[in-house]
Protein backbone atom coordinates (compact mmCIF):
# COMPACT_ATOMS: atom_id res chain seq x y z
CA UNK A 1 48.90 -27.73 6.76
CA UNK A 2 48.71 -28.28 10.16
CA UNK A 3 46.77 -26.71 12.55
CA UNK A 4 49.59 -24.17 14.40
CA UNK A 5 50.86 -22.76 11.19
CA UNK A 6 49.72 -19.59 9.77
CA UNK A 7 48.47 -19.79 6.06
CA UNK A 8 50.63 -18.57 3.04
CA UNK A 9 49.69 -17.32 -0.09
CA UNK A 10 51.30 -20.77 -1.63
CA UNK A 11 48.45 -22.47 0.45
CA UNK A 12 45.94 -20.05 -0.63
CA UNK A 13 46.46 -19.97 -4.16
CA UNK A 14 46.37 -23.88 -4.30
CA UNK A 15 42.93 -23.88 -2.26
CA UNK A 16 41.46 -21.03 -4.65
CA UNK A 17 42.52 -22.99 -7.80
CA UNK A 18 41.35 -26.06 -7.00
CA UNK A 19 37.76 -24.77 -5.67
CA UNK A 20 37.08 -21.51 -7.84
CA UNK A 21 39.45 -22.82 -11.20
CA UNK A 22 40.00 -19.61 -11.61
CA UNK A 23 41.27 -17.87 -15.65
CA UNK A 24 43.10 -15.43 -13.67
CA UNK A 25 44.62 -15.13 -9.73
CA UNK A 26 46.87 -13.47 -7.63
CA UNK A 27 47.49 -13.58 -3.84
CA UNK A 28 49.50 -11.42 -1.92
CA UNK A 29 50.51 -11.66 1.66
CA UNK A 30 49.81 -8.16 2.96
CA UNK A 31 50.42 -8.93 6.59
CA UNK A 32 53.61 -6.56 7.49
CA UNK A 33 51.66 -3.95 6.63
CA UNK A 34 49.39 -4.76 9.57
CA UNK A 35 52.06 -4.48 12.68
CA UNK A 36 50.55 -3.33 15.50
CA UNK A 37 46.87 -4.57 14.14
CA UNK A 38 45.02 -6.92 15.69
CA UNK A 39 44.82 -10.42 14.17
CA UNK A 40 48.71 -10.11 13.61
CA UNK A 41 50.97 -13.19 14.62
CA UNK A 42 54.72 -11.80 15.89
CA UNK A 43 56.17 -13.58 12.28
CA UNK A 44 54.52 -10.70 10.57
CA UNK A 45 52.89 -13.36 7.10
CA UNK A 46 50.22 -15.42 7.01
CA UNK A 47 47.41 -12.91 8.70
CA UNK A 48 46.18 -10.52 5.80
CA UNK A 49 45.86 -11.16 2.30
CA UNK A 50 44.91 -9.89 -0.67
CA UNK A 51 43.30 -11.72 -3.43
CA UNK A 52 42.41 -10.86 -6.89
CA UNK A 53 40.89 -13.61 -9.18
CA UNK A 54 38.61 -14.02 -12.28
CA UNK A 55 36.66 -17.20 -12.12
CA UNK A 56 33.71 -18.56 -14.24
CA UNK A 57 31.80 -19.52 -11.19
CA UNK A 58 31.29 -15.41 -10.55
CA UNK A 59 29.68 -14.92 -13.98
CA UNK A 60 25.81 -13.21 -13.50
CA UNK A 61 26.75 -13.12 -9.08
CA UNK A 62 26.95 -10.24 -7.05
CA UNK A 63 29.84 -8.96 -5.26
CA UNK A 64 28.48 -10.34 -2.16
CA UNK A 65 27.50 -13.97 -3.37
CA UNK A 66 31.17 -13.69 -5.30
CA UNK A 67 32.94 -12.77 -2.01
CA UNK A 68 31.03 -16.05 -0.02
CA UNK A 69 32.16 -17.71 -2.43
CA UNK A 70 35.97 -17.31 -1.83
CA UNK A 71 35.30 -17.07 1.67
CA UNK A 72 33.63 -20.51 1.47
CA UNK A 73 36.81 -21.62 -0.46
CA UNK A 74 39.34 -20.77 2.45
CA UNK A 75 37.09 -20.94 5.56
CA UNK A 76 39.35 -23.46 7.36
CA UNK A 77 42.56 -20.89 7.08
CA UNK A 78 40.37 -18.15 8.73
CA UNK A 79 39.89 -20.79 11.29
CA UNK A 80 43.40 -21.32 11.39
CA UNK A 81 44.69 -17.82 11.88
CA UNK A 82 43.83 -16.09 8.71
CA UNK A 83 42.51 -12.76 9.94
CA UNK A 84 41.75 -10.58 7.12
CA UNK A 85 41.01 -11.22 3.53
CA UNK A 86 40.50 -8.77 0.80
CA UNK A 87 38.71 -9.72 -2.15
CA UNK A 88 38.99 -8.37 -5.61
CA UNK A 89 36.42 -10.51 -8.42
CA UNK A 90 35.96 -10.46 -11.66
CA UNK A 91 34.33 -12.76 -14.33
CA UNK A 92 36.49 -14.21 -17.50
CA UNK A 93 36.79 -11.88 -20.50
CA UNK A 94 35.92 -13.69 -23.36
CA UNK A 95 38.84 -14.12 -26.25
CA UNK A 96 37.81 -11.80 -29.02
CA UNK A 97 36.10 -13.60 -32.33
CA UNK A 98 39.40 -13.78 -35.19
């Protein structure tokens, strides 16, 4: 991705399964909700996401270590004009016993 191009979910959902190998994950592009907001580019994506994932790297970490933790993951698209991120976490459920 180069460096003038606004992130997309594609390009966050590749980074977050790669780096957090997550059991479950879903990004959203929530940016046209955001007109008028700051951090918004005039193409209306690629500015505000949403992301909700389940990854074994969360299990016995706090929301806040859990949160640096994606952050961490996707630091260089914040540098490249990702402006907002939320974050929803949650550890693997375990597959009941037969």
């Amino acid at each position: 991705m180069s460096a003038d191009l606004s992130p997309t979910a594609a390009h966050l959902q590749a980074r977050l399964q790669e780096r957090l190998i997550p059991t479950a994950l879903e990004v959203i592009d929530e940016s046209y909700q955001h007109a008028g907001h700051a951090g918004v580019n005039a193409s209306g994506v690629g500015t505000h996401f949403r992301v909700r994932l389940a990854s074994p790297f969360f299990t016995g970490k706090s929301r806040v270590a859990r949160h640096r933790l994606v952050y961490d993951a996707v630091q260089d698209f914040m540098d490249q004009g990702l402006h907002a991120l939320a974050i929803e976490t949650d550890v693997p459920t375990p597959s009941p016993l037969p």
